[in-house]
Protein backbone atom coordinates (compact mmCIF):
# COMPACT_ATOMS: atom_id res chain seq x y z
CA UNK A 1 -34.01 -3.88 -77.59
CA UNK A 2 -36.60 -3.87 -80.25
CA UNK A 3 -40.09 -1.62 -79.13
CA UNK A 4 -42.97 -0.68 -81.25
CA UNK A 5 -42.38 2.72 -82.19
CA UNK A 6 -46.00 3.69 -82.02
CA UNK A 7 -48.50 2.68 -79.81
CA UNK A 8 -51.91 3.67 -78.07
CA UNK A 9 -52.28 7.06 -76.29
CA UNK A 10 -50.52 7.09 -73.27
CA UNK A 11 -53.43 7.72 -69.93
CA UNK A 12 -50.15 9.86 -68.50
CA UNK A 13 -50.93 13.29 -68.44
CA UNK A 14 -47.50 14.80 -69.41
CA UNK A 15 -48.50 18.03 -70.15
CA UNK A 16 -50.85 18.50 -66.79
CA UNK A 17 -48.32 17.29 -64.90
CA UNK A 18 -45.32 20.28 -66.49
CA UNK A 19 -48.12 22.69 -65.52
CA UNK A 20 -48.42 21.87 -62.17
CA UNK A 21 -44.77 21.68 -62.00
CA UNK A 22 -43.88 24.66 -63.46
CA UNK A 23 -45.94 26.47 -60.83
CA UNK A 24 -44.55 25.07 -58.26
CA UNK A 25 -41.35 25.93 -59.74
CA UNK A 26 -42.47 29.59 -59.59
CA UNK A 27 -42.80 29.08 -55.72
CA UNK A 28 -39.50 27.88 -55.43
CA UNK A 29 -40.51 24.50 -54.86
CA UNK A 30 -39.07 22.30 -57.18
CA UNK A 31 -39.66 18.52 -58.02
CA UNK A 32 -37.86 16.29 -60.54
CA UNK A 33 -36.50 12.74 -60.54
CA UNK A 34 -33.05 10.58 -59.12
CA UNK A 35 -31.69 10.60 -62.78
CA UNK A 36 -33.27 10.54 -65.78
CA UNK A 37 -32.60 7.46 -68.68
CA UNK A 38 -35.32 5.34 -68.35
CA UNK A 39 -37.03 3.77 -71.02
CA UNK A 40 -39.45 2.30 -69.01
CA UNK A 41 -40.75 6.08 -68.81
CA UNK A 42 -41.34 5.93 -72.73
CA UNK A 43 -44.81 7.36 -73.47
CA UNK A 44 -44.80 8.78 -69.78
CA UNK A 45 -42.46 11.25 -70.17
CA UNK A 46 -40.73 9.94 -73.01
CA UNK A 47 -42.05 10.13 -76.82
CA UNK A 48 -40.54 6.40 -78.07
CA UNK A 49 -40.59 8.28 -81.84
CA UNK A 50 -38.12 10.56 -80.93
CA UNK A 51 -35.18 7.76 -80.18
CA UNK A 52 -35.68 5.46 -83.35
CA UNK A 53 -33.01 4.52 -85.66
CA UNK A 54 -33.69 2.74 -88.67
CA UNK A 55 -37.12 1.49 -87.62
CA UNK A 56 -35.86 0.56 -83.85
CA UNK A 57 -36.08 2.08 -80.61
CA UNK A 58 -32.24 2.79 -79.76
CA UNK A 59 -30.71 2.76 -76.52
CA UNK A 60 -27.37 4.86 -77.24
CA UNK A 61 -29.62 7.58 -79.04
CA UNK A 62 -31.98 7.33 -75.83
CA UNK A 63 -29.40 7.82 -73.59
CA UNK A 64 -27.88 10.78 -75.43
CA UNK A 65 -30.79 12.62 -75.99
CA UNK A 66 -33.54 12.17 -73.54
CA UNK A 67 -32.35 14.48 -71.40
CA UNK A 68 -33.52 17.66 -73.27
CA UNK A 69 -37.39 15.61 -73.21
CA UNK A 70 -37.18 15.02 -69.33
CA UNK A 71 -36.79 19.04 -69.19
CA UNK A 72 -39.53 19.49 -70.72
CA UNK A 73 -41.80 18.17 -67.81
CA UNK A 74 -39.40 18.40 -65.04
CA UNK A 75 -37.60 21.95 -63.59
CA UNK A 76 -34.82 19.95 -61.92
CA UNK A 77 -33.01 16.85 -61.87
CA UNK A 78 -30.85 15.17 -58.74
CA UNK A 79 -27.58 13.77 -60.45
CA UNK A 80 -25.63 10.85 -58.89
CA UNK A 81 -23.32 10.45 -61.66
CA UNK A 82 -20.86 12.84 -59.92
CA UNK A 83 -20.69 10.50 -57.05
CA UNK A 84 -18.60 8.22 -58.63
CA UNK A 85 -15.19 10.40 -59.82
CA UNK A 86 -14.20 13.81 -60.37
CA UNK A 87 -15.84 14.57 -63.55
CA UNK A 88 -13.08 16.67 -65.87
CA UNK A 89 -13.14 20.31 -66.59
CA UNK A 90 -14.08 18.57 -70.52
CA UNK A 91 -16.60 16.24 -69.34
CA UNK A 92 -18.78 18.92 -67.41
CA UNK A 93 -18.49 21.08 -70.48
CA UNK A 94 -19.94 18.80 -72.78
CA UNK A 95 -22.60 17.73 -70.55
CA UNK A 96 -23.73 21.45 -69.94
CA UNK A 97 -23.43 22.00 -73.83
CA UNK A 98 -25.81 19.64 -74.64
CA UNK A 99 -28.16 20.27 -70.99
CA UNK A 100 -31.40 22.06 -72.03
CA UNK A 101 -30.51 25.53 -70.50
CA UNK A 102 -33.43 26.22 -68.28
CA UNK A 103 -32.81 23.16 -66.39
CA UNK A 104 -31.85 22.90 -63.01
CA UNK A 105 -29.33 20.15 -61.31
CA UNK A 106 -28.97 18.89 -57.66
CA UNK A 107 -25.54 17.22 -57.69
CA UNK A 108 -24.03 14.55 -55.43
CA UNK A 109 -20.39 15.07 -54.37
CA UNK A 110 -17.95 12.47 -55.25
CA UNK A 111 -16.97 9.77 -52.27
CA UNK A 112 -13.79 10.58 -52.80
CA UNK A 113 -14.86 13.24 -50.37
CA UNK A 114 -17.83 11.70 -48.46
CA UNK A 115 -16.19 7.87 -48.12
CA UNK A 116 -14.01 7.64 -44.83
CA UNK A 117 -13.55 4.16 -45.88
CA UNK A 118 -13.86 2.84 -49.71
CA UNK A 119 -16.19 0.15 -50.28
CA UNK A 120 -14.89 -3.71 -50.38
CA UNK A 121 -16.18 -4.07 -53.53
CA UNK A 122 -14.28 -4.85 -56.85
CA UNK A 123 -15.22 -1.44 -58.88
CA UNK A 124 -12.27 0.11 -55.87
CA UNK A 125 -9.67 -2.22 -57.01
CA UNK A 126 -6.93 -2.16 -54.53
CA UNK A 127 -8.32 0.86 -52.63
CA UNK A 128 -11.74 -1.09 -51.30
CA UNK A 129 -11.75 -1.75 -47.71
CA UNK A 130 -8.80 1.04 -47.06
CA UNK A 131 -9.26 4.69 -45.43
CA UNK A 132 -9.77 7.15 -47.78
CA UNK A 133 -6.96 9.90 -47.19
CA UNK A 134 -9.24 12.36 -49.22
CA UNK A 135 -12.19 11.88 -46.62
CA UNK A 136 -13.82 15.58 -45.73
CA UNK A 137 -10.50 17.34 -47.25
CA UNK A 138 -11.80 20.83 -48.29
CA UNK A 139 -8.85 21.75 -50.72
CA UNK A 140 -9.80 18.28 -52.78
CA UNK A 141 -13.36 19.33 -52.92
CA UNK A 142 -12.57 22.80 -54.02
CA UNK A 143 -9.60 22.26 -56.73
CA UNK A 144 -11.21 19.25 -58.20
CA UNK A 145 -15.21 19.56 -57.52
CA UNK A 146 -16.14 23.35 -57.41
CA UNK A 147 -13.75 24.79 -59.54
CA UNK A 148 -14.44 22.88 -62.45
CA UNK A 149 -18.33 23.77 -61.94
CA UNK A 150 -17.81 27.48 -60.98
CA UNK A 151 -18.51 28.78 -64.98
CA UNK A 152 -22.44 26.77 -64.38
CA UNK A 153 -22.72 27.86 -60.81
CA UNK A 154 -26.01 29.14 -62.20
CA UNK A 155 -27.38 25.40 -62.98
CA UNK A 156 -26.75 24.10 -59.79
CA UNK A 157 -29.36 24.50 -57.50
CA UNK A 158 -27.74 22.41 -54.49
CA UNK A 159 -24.62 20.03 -53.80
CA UNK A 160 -25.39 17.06 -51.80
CA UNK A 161 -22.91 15.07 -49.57
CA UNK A 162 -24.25 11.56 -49.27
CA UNK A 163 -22.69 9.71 -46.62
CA UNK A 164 -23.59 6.15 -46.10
CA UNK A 165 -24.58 4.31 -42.93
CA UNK A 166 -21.28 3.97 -40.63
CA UNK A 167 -19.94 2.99 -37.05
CA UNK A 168 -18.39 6.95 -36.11
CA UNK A 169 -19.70 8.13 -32.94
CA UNK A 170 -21.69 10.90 -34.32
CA UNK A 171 -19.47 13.58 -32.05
CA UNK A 172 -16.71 12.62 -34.12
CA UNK A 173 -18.35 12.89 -37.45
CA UNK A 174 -19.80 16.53 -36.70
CA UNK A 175 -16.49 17.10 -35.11
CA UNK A 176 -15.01 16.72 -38.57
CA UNK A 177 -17.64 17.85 -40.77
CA UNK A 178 -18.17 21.18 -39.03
CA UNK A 179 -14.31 22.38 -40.02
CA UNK A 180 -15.11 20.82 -43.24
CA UNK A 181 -17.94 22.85 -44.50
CA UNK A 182 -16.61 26.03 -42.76
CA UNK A 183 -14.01 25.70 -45.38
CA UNK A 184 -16.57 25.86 -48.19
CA UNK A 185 -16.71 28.59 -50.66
CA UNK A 186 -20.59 30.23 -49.47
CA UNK A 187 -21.10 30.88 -53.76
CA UNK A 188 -23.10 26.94 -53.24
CA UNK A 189 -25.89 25.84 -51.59
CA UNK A 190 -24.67 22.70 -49.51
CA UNK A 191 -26.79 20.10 -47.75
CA UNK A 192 -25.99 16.85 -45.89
CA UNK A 193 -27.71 13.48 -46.38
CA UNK A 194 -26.74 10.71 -43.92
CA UNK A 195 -28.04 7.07 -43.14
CA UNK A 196 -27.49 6.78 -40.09
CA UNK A 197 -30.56 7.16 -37.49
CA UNK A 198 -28.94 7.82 -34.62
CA UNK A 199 -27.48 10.99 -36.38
CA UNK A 200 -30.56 12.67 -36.17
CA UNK A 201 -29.62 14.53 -32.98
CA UNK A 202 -29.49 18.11 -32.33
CA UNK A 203 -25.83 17.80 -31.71
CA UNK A 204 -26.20 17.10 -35.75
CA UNK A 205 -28.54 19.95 -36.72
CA UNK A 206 -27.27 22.02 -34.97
CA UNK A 207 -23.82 21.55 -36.90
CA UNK A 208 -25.74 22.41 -39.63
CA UNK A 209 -28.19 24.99 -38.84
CA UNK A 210 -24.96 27.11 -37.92
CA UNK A 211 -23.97 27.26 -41.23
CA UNK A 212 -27.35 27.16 -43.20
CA UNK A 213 -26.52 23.89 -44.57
CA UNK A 214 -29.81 21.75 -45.33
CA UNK A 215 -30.36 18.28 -44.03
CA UNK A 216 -31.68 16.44 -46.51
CA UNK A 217 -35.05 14.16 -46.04
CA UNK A 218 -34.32 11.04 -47.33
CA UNK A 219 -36.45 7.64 -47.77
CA UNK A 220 -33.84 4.96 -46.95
CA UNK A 221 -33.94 1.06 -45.70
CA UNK A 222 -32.74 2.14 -42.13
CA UNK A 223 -33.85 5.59 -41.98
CA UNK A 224 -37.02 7.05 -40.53
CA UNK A 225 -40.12 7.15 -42.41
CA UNK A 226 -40.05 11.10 -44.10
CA UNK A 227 -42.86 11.94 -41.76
CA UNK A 228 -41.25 10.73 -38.65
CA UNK A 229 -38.24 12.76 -40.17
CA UNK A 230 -39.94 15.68 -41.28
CA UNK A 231 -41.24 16.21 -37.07
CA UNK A 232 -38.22 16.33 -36.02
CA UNK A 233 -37.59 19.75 -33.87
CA UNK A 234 -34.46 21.31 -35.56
CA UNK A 235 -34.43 19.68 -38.76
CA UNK A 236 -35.07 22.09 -41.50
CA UNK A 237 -31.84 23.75 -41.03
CA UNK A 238 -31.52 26.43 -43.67
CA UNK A 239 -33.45 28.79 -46.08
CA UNK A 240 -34.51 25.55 -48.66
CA UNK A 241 -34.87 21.92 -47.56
CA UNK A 242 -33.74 18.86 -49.74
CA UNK A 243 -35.92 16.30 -50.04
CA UNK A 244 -34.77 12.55 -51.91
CA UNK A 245 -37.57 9.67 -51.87
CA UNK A 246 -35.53 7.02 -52.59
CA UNK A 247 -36.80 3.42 -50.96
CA UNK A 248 -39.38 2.24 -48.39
CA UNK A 249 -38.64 1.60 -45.28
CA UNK A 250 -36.68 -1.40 -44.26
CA UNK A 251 -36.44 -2.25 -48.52
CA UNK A 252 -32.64 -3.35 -49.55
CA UNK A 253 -31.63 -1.78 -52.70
CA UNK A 254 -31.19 -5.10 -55.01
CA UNK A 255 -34.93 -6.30 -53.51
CA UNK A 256 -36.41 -3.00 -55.10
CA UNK A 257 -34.32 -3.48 -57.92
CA UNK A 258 -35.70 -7.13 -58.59
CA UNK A 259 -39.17 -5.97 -57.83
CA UNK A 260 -39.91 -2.81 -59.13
CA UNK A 261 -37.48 -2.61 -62.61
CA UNK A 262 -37.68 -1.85 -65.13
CA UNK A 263 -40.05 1.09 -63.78
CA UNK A 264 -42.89 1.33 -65.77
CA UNK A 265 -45.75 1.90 -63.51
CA UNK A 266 -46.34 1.80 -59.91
CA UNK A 267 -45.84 -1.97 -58.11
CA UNK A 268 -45.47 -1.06 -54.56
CA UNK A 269 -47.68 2.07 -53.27
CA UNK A 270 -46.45 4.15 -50.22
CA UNK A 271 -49.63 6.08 -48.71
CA UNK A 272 -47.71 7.53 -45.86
CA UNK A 273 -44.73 8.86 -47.84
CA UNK A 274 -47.22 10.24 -50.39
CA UNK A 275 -48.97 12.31 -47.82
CA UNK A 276 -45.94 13.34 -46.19
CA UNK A 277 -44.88 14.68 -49.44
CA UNK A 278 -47.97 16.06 -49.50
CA UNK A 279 -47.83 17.52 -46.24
CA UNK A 280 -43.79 19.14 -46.84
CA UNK A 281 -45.34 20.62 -50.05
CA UNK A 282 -47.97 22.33 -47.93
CA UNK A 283 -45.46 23.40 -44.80
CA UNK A 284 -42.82 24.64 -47.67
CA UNK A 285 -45.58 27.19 -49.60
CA UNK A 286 -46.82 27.93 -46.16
CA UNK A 287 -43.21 29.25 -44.72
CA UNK A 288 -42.19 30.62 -48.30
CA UNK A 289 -38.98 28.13 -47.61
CA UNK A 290 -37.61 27.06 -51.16
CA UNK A 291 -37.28 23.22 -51.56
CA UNK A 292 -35.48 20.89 -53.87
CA UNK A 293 -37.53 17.48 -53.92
CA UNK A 294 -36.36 14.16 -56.39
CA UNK A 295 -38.03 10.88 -56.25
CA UNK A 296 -36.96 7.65 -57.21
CA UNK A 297 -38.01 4.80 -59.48
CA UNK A 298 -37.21 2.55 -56.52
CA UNK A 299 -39.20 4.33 -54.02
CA UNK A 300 -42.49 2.93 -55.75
CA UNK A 301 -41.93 1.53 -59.29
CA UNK A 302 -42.31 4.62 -61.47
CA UNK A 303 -41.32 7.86 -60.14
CA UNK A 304 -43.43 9.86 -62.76
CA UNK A 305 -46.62 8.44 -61.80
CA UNK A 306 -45.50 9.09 -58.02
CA UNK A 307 -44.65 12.43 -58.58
CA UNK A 308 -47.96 13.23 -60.83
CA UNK A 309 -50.19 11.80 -57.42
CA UNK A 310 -48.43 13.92 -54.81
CA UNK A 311 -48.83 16.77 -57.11
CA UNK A 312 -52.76 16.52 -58.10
C-alpha cells in the first residue's frame, strides 16, 4: 500500500475533539472506538508521517505503533481481540508493555466462555457446529482469563461477555448465567451484551441488576434501536452502563463491510442513534452514573467523525 506521506490539512479537529474527550473522561464518561488499526483514520486521528518506512506508508509499522497515537485522542478503547483465544500470560505482557499507560481498555471475553455452541465455520476446525464443554464454566474464565490480567487490573475498565443471537429459552440462559457470574471474582467490573430481543425482559435485568452487572446498549442488525433500548424500565443495571454502537438496524455485518470500508468518512448517517447518544450522554452526567461508550466504523463509515458529532 503506497500513500502520499504528506498531504493537505486535515478539516478533522483532532485536538478539539481530545479536549472534549478528556472532560468527559473527568466525569467518568468515557468514549473511544471498537479497535483501533485503521488507516483509513490517517490524518483523522492518525499522522500518515509517523508510519513511513523508506519513503512508504507501512502497514506492519502502522499496526505496531498506532496504538500509542489513538491514546492520544481517545481515554479508552473496546478490545475484541480477546474474543478469539485465551491470550497467554506473555502475550498480555507485551501488549501492556508497549500500551500507552494512561489508557483505558474494555475487553471482550473469549467464546470459549460465551459460545454454547462453536460456530460452523472453518476457523473452528473440527470443533464448529459442536457444544462447547467450556460454555459459562467459571473456573475456565478465572484460571485462564482473569488471572493472567490480574497484575493490569488497573487498565481494565470493564469485561464484556458477548453472546450472540441464539434459540435458549431465555429462563434457561439466566438460569445458567446467574450461577455463572456469582462465581466471579467482584475485583472486575462485568457487563453482559446479548442479541437476542426477546432477552430484554426483566426476568433478564433483573439477573443482572442483582449483581451490579451492566447490560450493555448495543446497535445490532436484530436488536432494538439504542433509544428504544435505552427506555427500557430496568435496564441500566449497575453503577456504569456500557454502551457499543456497532451497526444500524436491520444492517448484516458483510453489507456494512462492503459499503462503508475502508472507513474514511461518514457514508451512511444515523440521526436517531446520534441523538440517543446524545441523549445517554446527558442522562449519564445528569445521574453522576459512570459510562463506558465505543463506536464502530461500521455503525456509520468512520467512527471518529461519529464520535466528534455526538460530542460537539
Amino acid at each position: 500500500m503506497t500513500l502520499p506521506l504528506f498531504d493537505s490539512p486535515s478539516a478533522f479537529d483532532r485536538a478539539g475533539l481530545a479536549g472534549r474527550l478528556r472532560a468527559l473522561a473527568a466525569e467518568q464518561i468515557w468514549i473511544g472506538t471498537r479497535s483501533w488499526k485503521y488507516p483509513g483514520w490517517l490524518d483523522q486521528i492518525y499522522s500518515r508521517e509517523r508510519y513511513a518506512a523508506r519513503g512508504k506508508f507501512s502497514q506492519k509499522c502502522f499496526e505496531a505503533e498506532c496504538l500509542a497515537e489513538y491514546a492520544e485522542t481517545f481515554p479508552i478503547v473496546c478490545g475484541d481481540f480477546s474474543f478469539y483465544q485465551f491470550p497467554t500470560p506473555e502475550y498480555w505482557e507485551r501488549f501492556f508493555s508497549r500500551a500507552p499507560a494512561g489508557l483505558q481498555f474494555a475487553l471482550k471475553v473469549p467464546e470459549e466462555v460465551t459460545a454454547e455452541v462453536f460456530p460452523k465455520h472453518a476457523r473452528y476446525g473440527p470443533r464448529a457446529g459442536m457444544r462447547n464443554e467450556s460454555f459459562l464454566n467459571a473456573d475456565a474464565m478465572a484460571a485462564l482469563f482473569l488471572e493472567p490480567l490480574e497484575r493490569y487490573r488497573d487498565r481494565i475498565a470493564a469485561l464484556i461477555f458477548e453472546f450472540g443471537a441464539r434459540a435458549t429459552p431465555l429462563r434457561e440462559f439466566v438460569g445458567r448465567l446467574g450461577p455463572f457470574l456469582d462465581a466471579l471474582p467482584p475485583s472486575y467490573r462485568y457487563a453482559v451484551e446479548v442479541r437476542n430481543r426477546t432477552y430484554l425482559d426483566p426476568t433478564y435485568f433483573d439477573c443482572l441488576g442483582e449483581r451490579k452487572v451492566a447490560h450493555v446498549f448495543n446497535a445490532w442488525t436484530k436488536m432494538p434501536p439504542l433509544a428504544e433500548q435505552i427506555a427500557i424500565p430496568g435496564a441500566f443495571t449497575a453503577d456504569f452502563t456500557v454502551v457499543r454502537a456497532l451497526l444500524r438496524e436491520g444492517s448484516a455485518y458483510e453489507q456494512a463491510v462492503e459499503q462503508l470500508s475502508p472507513y474514511e468518512e461518514v457514508r451512511d448517517e444515523n440521526p436517531e442513534a446520534r441523538e440517543a447518544l446524545r441523549a445517554l450522554i446527558r442522562r449519564i452526567r445528569e445521574e453522576r452514573r459512570a459510562a463506558l461508550i465505543f463506536v464502530n466504523n461500521r455503525f456509520e463509515g468512520n467512527a471518529p467523525s461519529t464520535i466528534q458529532a455526538i460530542t460537539e
